[in-house]
N, C-alpha and C. Protein backbone atom coordinates (compact mmCIF):
# COMPACT_ATOMS: atom_id res chain seq x y z
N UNK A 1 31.78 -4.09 -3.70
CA UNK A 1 30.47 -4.45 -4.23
C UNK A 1 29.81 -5.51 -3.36
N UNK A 2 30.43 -6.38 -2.49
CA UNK A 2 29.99 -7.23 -1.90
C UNK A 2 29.67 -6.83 -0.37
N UNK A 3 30.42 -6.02 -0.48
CA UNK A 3 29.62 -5.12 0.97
C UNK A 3 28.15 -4.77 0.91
N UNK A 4 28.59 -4.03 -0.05
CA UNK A 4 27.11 -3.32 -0.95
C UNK A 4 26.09 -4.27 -0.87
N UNK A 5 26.28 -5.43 -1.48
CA UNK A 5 25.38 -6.41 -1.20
C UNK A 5 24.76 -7.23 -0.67
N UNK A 6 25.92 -7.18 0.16
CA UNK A 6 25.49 -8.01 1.73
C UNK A 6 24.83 -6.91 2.71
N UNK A 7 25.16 -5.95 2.29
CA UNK A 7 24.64 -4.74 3.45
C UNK A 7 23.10 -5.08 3.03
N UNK A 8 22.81 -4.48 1.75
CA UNK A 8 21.36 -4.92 1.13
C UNK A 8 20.21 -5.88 1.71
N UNK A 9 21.30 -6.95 1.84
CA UNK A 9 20.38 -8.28 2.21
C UNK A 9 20.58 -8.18 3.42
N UNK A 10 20.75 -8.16 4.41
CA UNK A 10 20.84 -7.44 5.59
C UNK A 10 19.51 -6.38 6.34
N UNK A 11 19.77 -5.66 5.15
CA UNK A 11 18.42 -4.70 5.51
C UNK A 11 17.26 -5.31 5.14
N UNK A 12 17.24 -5.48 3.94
CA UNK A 12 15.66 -6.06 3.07
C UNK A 12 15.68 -7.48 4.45
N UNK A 13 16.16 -8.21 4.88
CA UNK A 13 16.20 -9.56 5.98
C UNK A 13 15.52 -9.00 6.49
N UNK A 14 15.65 -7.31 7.47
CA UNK A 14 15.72 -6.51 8.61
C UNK A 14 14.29 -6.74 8.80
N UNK A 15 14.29 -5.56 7.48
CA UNK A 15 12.52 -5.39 6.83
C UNK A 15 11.54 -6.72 7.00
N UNK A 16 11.99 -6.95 6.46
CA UNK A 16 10.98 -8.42 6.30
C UNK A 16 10.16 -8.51 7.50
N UNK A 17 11.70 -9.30 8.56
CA UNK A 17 11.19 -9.73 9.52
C UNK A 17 10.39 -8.70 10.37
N UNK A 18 10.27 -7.10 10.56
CA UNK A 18 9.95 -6.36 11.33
C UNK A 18 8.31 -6.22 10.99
N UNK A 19 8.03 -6.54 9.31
CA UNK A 19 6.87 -6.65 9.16
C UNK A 19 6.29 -7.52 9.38
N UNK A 20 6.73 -8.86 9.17
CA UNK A 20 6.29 -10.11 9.28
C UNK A 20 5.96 -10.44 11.12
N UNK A 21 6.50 -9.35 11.57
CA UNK A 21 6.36 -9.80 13.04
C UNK A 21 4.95 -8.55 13.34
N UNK A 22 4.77 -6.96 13.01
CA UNK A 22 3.78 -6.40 12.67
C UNK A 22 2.45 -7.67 11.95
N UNK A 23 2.51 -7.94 11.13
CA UNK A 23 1.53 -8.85 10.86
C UNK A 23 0.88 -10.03 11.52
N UNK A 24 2.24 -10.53 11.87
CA UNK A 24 1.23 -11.12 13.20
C UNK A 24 0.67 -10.73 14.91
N UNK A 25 1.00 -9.55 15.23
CA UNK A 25 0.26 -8.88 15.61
C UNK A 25 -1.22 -8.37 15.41
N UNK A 26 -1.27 -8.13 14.13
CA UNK A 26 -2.76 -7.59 13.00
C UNK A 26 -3.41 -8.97 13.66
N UNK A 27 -2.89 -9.84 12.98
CA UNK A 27 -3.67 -11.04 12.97
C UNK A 27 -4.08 -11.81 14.40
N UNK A 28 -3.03 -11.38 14.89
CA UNK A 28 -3.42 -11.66 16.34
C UNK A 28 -4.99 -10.71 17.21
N UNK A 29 -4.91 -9.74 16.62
CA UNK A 29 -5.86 -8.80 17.42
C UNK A 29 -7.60 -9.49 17.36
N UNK A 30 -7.81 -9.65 18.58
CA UNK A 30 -9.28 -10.32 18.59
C UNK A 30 -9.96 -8.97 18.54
N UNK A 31 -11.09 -9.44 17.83
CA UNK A 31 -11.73 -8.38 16.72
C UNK A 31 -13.41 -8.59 17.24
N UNK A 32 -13.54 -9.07 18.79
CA UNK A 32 -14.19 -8.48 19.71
C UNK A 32 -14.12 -7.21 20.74
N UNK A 33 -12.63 -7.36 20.83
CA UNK A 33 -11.93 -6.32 21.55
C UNK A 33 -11.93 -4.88 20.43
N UNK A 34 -12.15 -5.44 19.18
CA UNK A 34 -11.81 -4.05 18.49
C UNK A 34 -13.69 -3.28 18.14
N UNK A 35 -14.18 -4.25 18.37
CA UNK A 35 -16.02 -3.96 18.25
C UNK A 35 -16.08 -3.08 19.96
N UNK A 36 -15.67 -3.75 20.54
CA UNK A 36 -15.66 -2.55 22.10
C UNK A 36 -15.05 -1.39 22.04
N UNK A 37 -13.81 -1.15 21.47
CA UNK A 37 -13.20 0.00 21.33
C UNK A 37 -14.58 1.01 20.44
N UNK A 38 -14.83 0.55 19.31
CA UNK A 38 -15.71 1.27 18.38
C UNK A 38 -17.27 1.27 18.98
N UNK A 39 -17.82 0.26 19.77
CA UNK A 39 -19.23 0.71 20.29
C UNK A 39 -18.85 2.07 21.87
N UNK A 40 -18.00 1.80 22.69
CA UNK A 40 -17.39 2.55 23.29
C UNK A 40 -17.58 4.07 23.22
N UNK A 41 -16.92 4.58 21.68
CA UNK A 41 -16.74 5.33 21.15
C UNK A 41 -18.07 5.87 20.39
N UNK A 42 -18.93 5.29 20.10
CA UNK A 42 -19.86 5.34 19.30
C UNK A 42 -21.15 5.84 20.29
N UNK A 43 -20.90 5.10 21.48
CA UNK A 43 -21.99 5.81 22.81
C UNK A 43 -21.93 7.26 22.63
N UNK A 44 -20.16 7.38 23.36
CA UNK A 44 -20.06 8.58 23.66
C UNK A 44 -20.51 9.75 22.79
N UNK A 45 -20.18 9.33 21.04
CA UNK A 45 -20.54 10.22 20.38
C UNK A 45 -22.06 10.37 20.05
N UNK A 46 -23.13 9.93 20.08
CA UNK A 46 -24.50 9.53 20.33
C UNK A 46 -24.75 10.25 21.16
N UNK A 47 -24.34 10.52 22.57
CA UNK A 47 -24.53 10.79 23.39
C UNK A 47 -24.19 12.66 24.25
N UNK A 48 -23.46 12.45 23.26
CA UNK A 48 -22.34 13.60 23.16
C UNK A 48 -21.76 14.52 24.23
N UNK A 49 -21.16 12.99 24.80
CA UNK A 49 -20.16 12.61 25.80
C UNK A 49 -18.76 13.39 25.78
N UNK A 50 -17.92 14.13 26.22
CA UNK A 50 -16.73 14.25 26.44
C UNK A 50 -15.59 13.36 26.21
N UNK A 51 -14.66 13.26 25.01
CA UNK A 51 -13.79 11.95 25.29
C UNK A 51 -11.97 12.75 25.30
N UNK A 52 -11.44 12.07 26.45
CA UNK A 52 -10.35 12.48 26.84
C UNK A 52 -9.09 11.47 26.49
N UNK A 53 -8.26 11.81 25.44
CA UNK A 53 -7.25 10.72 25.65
C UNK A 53 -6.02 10.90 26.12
N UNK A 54 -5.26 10.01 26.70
CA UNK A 54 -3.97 10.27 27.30
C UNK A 54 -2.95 9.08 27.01
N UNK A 55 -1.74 9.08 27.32
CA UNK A 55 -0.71 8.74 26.97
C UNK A 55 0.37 9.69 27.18
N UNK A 56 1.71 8.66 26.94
CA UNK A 56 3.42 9.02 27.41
C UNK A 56 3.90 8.82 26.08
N UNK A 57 4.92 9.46 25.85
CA UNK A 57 5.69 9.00 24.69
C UNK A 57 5.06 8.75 22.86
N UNK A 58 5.31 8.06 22.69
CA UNK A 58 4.80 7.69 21.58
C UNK A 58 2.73 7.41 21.84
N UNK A 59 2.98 7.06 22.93
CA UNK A 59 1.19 6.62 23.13
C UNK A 59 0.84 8.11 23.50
N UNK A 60 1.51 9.39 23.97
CA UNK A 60 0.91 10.75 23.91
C UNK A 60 1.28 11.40 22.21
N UNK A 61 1.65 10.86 21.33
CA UNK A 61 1.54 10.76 20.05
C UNK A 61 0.37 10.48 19.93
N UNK A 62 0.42 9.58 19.99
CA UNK A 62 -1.05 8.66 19.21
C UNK A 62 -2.36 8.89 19.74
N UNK A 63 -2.12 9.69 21.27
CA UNK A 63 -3.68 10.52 21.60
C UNK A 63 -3.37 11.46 21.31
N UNK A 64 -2.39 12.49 20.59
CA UNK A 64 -2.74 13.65 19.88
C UNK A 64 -3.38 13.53 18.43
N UNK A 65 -2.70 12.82 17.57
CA UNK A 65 -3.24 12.06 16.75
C UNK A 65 -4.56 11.75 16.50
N UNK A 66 -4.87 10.94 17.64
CA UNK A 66 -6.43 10.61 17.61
C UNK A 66 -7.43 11.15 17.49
N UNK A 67 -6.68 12.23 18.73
CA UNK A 67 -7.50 12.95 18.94
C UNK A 67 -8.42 14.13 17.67
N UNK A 68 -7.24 14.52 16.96
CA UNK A 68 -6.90 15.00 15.26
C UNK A 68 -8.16 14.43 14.63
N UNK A 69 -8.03 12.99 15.00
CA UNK A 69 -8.85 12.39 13.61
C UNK A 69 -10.47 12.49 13.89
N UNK A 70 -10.47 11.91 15.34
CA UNK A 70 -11.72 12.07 15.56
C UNK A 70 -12.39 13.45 15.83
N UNK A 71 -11.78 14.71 15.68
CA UNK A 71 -12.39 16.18 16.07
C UNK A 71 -12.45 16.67 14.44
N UNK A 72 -11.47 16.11 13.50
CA UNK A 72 -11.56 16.73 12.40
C UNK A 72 -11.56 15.78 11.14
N UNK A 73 -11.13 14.51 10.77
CA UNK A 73 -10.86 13.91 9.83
C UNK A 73 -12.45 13.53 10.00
N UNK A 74 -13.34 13.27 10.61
CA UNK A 74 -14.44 12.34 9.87
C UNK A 74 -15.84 13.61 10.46
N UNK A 75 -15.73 14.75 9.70
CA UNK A 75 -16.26 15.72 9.48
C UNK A 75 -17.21 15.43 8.20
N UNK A 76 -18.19 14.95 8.02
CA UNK A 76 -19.18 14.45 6.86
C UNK A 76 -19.19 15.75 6.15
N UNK A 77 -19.63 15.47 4.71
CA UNK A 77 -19.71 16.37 3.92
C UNK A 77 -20.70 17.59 4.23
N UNK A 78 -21.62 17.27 5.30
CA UNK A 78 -23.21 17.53 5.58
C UNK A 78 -22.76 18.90 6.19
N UNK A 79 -21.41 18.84 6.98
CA UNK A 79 -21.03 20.55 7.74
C UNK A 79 -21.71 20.32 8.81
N UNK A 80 -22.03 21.53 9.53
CA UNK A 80 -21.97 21.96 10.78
C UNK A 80 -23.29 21.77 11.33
N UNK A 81 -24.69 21.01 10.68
CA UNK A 81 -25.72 20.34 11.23
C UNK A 81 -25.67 19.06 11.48
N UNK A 82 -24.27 18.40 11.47
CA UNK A 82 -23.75 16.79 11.88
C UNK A 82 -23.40 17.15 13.33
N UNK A 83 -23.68 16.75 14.29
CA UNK A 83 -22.88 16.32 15.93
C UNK A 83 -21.83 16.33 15.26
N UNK A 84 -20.29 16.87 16.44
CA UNK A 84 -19.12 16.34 16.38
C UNK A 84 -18.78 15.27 17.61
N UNK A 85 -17.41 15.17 17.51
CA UNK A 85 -16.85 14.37 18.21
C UNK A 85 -16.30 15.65 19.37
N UNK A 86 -17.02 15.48 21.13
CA UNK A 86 -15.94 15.97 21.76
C UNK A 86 -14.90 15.74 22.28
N UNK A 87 -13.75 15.96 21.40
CA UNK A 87 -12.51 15.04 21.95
C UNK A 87 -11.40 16.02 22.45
N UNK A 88 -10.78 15.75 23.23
CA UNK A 88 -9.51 16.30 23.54
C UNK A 88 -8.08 15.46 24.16
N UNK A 89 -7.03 16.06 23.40
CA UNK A 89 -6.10 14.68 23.85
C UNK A 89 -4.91 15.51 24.99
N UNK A 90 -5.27 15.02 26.77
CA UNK A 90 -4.83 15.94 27.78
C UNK A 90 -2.94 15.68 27.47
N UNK A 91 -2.70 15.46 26.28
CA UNK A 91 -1.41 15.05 26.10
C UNK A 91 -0.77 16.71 25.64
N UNK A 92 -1.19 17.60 25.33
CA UNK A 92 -0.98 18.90 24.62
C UNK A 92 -0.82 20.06 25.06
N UNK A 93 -1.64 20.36 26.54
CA UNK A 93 -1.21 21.32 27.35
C UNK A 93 0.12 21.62 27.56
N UNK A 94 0.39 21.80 27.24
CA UNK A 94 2.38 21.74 27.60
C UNK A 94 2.42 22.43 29.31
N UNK A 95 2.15 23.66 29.07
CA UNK A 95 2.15 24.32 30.00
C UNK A 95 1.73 23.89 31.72
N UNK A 96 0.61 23.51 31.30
CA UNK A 96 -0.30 22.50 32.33
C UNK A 96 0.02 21.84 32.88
N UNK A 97 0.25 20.60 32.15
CA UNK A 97 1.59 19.62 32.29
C UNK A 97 2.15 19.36 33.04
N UNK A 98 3.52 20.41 32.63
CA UNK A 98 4.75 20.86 33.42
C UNK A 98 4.55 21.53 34.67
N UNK A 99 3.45 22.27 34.99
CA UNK A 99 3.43 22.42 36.33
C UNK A 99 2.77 21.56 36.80
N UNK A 100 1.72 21.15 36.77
CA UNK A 100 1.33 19.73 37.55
C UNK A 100 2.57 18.53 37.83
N UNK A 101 3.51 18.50 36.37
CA UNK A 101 4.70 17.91 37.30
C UNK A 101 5.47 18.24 38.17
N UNK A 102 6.07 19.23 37.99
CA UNK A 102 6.78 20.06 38.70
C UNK A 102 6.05 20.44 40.19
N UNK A 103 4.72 20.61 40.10
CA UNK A 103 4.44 21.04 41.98
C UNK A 103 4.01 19.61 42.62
N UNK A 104 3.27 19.03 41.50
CA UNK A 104 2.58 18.01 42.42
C UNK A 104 3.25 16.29 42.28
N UNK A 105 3.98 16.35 40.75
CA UNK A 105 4.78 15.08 40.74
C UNK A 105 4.25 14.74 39.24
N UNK A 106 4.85 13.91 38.22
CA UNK A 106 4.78 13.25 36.80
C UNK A 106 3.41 12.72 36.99
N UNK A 107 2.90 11.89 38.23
CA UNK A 107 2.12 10.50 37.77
C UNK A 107 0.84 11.43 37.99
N UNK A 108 0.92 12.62 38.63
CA UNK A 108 -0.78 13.45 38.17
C UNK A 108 -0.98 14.25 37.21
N UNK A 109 -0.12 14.02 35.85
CA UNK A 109 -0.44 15.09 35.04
C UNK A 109 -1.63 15.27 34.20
N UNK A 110 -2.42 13.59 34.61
CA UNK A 110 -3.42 13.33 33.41
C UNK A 110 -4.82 13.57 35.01
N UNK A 111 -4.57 12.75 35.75
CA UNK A 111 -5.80 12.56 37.00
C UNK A 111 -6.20 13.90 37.16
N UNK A 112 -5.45 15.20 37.54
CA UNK A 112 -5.85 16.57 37.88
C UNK A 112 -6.25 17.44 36.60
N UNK A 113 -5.61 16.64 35.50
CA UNK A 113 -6.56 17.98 34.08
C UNK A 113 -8.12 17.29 34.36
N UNK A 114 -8.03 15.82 34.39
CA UNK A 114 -9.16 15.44 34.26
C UNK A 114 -10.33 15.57 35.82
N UNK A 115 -9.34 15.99 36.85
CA UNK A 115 -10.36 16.71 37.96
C UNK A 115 -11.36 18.08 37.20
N UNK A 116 -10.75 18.78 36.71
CA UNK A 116 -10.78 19.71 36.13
C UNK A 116 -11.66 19.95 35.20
N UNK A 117 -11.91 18.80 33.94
CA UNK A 117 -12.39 18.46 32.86
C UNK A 117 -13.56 17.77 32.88
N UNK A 118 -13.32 16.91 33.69
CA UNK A 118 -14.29 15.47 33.17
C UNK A 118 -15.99 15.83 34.20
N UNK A 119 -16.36 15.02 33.26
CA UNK A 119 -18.23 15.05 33.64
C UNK A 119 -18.79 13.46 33.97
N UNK A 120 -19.59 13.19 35.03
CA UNK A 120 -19.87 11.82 35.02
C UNK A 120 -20.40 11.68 33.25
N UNK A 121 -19.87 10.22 32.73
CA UNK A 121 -20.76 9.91 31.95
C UNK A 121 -19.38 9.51 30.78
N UNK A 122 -18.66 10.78 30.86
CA UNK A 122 -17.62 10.76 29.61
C UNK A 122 -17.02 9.51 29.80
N UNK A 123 -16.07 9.75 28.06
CA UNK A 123 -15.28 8.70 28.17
C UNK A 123 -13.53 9.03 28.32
N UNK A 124 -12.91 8.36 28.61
CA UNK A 124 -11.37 8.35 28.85
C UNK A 124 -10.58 7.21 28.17
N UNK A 125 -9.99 7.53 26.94
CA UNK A 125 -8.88 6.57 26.22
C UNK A 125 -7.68 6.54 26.75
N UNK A 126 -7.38 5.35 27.63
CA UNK A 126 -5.81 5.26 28.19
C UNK A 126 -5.19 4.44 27.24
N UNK A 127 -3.82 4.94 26.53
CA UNK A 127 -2.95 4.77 25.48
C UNK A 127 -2.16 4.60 26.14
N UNK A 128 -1.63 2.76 26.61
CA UNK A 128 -0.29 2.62 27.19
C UNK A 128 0.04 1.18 26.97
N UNK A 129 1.63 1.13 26.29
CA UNK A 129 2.03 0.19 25.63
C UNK A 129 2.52 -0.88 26.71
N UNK A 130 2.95 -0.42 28.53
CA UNK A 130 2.60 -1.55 29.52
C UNK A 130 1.62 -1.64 29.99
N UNK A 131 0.75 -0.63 30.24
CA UNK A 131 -0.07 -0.80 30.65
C UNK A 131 0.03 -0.44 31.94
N UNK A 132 0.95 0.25 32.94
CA UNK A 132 1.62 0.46 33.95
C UNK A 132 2.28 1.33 34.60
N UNK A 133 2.64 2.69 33.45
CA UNK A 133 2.84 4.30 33.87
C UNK A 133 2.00 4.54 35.16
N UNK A 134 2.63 5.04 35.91
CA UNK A 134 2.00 6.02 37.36
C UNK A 134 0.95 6.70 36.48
N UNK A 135 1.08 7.70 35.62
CA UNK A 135 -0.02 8.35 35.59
C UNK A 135 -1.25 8.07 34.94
N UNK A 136 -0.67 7.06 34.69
CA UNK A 136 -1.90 6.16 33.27
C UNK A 136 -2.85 5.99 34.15
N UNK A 137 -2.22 5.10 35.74
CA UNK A 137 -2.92 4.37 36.46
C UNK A 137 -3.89 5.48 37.16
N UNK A 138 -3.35 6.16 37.26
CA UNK A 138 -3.87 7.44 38.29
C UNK A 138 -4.75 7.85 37.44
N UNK A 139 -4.38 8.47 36.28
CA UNK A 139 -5.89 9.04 35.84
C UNK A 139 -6.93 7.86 35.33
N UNK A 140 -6.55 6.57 35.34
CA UNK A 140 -7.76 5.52 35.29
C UNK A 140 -8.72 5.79 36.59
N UNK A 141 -7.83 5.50 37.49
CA UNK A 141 -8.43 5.58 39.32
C UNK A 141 -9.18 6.72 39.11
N UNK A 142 -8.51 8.06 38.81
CA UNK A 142 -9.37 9.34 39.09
C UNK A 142 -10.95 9.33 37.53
N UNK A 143 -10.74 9.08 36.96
CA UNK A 143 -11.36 8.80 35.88
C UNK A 143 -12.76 8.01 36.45
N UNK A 144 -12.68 6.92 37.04
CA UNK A 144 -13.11 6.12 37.69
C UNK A 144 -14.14 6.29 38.70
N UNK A 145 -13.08 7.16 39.31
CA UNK A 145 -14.25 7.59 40.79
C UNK A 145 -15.08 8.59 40.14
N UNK A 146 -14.73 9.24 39.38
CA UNK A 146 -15.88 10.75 38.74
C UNK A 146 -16.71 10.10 37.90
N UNK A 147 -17.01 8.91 37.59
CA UNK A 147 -17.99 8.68 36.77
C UNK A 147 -17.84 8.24 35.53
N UNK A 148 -16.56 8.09 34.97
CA UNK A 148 -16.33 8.08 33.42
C UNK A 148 -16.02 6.40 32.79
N UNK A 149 -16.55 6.71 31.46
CA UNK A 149 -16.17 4.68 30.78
C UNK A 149 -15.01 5.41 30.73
N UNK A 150 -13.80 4.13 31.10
CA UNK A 150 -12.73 4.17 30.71
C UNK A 150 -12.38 2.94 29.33
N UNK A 151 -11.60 3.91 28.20
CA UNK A 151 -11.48 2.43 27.38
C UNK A 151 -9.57 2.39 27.43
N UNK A 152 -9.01 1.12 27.79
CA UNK A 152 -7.66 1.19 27.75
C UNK A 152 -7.21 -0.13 26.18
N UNK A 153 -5.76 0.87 25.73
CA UNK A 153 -5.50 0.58 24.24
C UNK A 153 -4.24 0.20 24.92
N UNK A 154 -4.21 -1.00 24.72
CA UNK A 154 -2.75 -1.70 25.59
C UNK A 154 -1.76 -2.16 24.88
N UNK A 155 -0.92 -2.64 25.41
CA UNK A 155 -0.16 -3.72 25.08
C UNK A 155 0.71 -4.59 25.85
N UNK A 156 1.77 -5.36 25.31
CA UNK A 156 2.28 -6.57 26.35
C UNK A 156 1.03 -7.87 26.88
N UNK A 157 0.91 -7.79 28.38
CA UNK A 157 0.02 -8.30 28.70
C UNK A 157 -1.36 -7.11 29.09
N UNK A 158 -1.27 -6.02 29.13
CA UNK A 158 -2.10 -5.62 29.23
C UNK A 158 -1.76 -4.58 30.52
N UNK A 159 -0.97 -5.00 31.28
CA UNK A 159 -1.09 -4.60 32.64
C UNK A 159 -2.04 -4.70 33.63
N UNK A 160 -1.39 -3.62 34.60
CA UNK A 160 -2.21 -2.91 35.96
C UNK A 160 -3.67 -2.06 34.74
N UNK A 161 -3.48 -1.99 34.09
CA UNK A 161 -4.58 -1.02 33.18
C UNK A 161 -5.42 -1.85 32.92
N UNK A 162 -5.13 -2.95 32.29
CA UNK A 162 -5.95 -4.01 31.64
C UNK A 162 -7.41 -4.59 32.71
N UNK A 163 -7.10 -4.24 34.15
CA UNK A 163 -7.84 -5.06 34.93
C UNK A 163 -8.29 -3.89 35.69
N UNK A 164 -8.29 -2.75 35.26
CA UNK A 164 -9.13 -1.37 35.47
C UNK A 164 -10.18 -0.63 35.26
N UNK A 165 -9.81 -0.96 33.39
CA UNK A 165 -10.81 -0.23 32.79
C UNK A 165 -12.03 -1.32 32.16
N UNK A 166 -13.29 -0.24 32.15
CA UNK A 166 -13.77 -0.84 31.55
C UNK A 166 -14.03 -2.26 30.20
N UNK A 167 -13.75 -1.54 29.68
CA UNK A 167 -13.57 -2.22 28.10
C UNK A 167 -11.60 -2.11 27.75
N UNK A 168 -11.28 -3.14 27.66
CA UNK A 168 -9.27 -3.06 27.29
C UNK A 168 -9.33 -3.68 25.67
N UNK A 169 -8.62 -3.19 24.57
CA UNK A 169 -7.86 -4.22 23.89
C UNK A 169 -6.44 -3.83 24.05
N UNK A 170 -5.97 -5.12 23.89
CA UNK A 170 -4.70 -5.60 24.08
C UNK A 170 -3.69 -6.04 22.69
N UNK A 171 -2.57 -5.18 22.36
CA UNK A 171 -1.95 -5.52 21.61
C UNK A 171 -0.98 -6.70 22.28
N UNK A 172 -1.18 -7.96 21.94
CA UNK A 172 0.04 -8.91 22.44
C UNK A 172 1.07 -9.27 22.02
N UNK A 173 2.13 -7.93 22.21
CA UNK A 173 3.29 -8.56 21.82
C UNK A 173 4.11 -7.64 23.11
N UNK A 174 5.86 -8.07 22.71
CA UNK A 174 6.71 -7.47 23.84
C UNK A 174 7.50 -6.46 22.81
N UNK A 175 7.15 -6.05 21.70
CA UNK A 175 7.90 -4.97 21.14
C UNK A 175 6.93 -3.51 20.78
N UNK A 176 7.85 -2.72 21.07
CA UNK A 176 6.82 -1.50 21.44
C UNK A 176 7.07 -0.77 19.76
N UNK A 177 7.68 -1.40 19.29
CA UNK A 177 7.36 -0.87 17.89
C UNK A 177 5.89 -1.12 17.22
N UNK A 178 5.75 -2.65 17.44
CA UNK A 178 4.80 -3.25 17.08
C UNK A 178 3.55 -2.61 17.54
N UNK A 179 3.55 -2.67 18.82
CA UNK A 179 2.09 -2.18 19.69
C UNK A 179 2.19 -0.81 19.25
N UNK A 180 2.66 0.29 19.32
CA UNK A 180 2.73 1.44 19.25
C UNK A 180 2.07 1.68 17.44
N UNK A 181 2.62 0.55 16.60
CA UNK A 181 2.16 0.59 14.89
C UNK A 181 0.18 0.14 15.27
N UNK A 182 0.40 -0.98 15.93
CA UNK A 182 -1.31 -1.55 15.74
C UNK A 182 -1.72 -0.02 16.55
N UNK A 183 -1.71 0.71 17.32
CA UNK A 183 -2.40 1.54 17.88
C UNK A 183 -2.71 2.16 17.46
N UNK A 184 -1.80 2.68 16.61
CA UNK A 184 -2.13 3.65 15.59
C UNK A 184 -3.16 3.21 14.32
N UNK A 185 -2.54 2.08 13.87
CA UNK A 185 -3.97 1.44 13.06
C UNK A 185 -5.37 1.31 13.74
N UNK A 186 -5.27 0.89 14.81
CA UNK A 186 -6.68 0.81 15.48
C UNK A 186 -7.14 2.45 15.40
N UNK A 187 -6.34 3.33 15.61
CA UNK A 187 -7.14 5.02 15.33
C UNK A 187 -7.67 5.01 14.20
N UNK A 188 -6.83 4.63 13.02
CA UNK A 188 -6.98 4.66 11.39
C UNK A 188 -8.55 4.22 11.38
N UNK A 189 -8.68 2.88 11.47
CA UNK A 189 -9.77 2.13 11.89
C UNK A 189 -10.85 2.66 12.15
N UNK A 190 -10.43 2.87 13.65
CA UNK A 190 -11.99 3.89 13.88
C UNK A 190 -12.12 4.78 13.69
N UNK A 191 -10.86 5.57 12.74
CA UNK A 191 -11.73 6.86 12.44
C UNK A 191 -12.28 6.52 10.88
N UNK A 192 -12.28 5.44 10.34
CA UNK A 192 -12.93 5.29 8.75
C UNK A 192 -14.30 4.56 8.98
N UNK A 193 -14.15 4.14 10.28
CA UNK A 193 -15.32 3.36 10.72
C UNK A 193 -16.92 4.30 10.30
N UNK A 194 -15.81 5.34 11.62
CA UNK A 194 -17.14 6.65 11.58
C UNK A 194 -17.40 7.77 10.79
N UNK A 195 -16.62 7.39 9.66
CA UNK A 195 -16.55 8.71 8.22
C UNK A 195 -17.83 7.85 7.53
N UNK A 196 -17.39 6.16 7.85
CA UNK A 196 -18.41 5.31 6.72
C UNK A 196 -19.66 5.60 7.26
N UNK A 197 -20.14 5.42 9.28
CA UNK A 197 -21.12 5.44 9.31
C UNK A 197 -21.84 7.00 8.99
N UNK A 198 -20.76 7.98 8.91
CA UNK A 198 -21.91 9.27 9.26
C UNK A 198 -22.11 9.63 7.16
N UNK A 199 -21.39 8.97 6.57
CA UNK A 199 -21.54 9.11 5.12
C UNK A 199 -22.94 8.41 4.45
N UNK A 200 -23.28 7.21 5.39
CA UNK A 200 -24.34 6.57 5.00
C UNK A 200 -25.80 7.82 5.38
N UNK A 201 -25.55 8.18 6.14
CA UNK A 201 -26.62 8.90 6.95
C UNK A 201 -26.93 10.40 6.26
N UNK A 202 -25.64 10.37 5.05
CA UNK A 202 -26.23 11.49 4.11
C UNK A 202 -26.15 11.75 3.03
């Protein structure tokens, strides 16, 4: 029984602290950086801009994800005389992908869809928790030269990314649990942002 119970307190300790360290993250996030992410986003859709997101790992999670929310979750009641969002998250091609790794190397899998894709003007969401992936960097650079806002969703210090793109927020911490949770809240975020604004409008 005292296993039992010590195991308990052990975990609930675990918990605690994993949130308590999530929270100050939240609280940490300057909430200028999070008004750029959302005017950013708000051009493009105004404008009706192309937006491309990318990411590795868990951050090519969270631009499939995103991508989800902003093409379909904030669909106004109004139907199919509302603008959408053009979004696509180059994290999904599977196929694509894998041969762009395979002939040409990992760090162009995002720079060459987006040779391919992108239009001066669009925008490009780089989702990276160093801030420092080969291909992150590469499709910033290629992103870059064709014309496009880049917005980068960071973390750590920000990286090689941070001092690239246009507009950066920065999750500051060194645990990728943490950054990888706010990132995902920051999607949550802006996608209720833009359910609220296109709900007012009808």
């Amino acid at each position: 029984m005292t296993d039992v119970s010590e195991s308990k307190d052990r975990q609930i300790g675990f918990a605690r602290e994993y949130l308590e360290g999530l929270k100050k993250c939240l609280d940490a996030l300057l909430l200028e950086e999070v008004a750029g992410v959302i005017r950013c986003l708000e051009e493009a859709y105004r404008e009706g801009k192309q937006v491309f997101i990318i990411g590795n790992g868990g951050s090519a999670a969270t631009a499939s994800h995103m991508a989800c929310d902003l093409g379909k979750v904030i669909l106004p009641e109004a139907g199919d005389a509302t603008p959408r969002f053009r979004v696509s998250a180059l994290t999904d091609n599977t196929p694509w992908i894998t041969a762009l790794a395979n002939d040409l190397g990992y760090e162009y899998i995002f720079s060459e869809q987006l040779k391919n894709l992108l239009h001066k003007g669009d925008l490009v969401i780089a989702i990276s928790g160093s801030g420092n992936s080969p291909n992150i960097i590469e499709g910033i650079r290629v992103a870059k030269s064709l014309g496009a806002k880049v917005l980068g969703i960071l973390g750590f210090d920000g990286g090689k990314a941070a001092e690239m793109v246009d507009v950066p927020i920065v999750v500051r911490s060194e645990n990728y649990g943490h950054i990888e949770d706010v990132h995902m809240v920051l999607d949550h975020l802006v996608t209720a942002y833009f359910r609220t604004l296109l709900a007012k409008k009808h």
